[in-house]
C-alpha atoms as a PDB file:
ATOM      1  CA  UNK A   1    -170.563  83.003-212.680  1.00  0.00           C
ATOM      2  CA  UNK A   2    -167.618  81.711-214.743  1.00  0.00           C
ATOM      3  CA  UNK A   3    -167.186  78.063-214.055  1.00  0.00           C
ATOM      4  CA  UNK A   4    -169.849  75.140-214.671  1.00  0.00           C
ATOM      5  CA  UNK A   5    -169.251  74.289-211.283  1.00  0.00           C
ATOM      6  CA  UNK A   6    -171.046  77.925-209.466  1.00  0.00           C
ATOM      7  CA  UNK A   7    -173.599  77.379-212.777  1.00  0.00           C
ATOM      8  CA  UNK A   8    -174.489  73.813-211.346  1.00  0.00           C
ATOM      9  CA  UNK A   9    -174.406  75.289-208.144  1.00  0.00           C
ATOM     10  CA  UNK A  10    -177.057  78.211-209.291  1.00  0.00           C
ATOM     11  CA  UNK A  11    -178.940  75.642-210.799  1.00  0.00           C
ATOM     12  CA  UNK A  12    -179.551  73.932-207.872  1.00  0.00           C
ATOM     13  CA  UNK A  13    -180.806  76.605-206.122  1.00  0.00           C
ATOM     14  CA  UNK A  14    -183.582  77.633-208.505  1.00  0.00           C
ATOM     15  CA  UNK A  15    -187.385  76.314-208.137  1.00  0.00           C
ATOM     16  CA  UNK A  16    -188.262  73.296-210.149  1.00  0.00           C
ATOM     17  CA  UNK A  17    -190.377  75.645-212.407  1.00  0.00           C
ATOM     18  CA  UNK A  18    -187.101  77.996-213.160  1.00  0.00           C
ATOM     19  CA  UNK A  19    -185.348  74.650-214.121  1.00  0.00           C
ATOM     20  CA  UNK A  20    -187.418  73.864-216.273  1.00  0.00           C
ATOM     21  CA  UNK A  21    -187.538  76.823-218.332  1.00  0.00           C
ATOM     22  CA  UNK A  22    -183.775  76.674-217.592  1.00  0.00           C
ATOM     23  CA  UNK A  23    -183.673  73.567-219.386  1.00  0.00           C
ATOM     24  CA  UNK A  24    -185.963  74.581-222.031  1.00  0.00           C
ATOM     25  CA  UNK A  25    -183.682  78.028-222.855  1.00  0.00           C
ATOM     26  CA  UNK A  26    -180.718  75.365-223.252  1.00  0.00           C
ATOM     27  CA  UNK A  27    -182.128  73.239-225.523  1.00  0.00           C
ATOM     28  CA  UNK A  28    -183.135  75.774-227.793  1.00  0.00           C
ATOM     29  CA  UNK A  29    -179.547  77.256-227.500  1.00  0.00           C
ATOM     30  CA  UNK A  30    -178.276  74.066-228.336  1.00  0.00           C
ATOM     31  CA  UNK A  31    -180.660  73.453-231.464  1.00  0.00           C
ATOM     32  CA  UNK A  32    -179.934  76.950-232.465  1.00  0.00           C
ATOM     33  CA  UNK A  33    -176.044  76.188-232.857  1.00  0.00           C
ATOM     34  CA  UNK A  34    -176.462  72.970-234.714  1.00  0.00           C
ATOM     35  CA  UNK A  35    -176.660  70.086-231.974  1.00  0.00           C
ATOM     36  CA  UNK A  36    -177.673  67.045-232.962  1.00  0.00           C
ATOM     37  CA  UNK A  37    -180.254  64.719-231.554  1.00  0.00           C
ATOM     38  CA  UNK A  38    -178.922  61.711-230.301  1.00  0.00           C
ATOM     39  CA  UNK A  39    -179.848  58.676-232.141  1.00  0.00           C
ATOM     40  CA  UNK A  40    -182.864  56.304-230.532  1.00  0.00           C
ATOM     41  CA  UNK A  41    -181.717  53.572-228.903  1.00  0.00           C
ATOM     42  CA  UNK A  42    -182.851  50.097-229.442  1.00  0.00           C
ATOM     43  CA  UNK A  43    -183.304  47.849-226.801  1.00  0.00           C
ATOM     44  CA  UNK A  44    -183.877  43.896-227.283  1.00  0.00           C
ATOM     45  CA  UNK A  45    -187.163  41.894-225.850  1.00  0.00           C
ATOM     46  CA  UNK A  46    -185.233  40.579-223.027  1.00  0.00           C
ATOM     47  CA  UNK A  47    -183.469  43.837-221.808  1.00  0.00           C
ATOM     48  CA  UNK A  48    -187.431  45.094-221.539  1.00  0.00           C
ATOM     49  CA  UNK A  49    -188.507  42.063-219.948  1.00  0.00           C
ATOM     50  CA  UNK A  50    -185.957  42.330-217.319  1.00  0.00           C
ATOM     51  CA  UNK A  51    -186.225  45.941-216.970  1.00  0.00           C
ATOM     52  CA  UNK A  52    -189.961  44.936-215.955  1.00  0.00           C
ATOM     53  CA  UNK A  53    -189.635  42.152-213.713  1.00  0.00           C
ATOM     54  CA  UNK A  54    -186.755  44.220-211.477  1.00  0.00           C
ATOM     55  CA  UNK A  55    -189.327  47.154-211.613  1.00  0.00           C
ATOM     56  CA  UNK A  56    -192.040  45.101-210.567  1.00  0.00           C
ATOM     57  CA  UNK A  57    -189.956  43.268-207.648  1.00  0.00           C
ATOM     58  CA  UNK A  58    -188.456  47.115-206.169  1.00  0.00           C
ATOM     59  CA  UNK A  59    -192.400  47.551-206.415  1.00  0.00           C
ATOM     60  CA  UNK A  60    -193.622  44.963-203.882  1.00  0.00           C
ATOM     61  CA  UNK A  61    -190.564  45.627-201.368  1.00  0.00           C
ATOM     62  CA  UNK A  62    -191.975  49.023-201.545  1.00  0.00           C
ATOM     63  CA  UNK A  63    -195.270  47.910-201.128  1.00  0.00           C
ATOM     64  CA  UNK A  64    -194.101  45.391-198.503  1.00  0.00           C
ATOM     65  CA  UNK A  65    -192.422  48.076-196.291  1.00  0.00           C
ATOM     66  CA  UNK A  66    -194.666  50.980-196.088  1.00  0.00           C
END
């Protein structure tokens, strides 16, 4: 494998366990050549609120249709 694109495609193949510890090996790569963690984001009051209320309303049409 040589491109990202047959490494995605590999990756896609594997068992969710084997991703995982795929993802795990490539995060310690990454810490191991100096990548940095990105910073937190902050998020206001009313982007929660409305992050709730659209979460709560996809909840009840899933409710409603099964």
């Amino acid at each position: 494998m040589s491109t990202l694109g047959e490494i995605e495609a590999a990756a896609d193949a594997l068992a969710s366990k084997q991703k995982q510890e795929l993802m795990l090996f490539l995060a310690a790569r990454l810490r191991a050549n100096g990548a940095k963690v990105p910073e937190s984001r902050v998020f206001s009051s009313d982007e929660i609120a409305n992050w709730i209320t659209r979460d709560e309303a996809d909840l009840a049409r899933f409710k409603a249709n099964t």
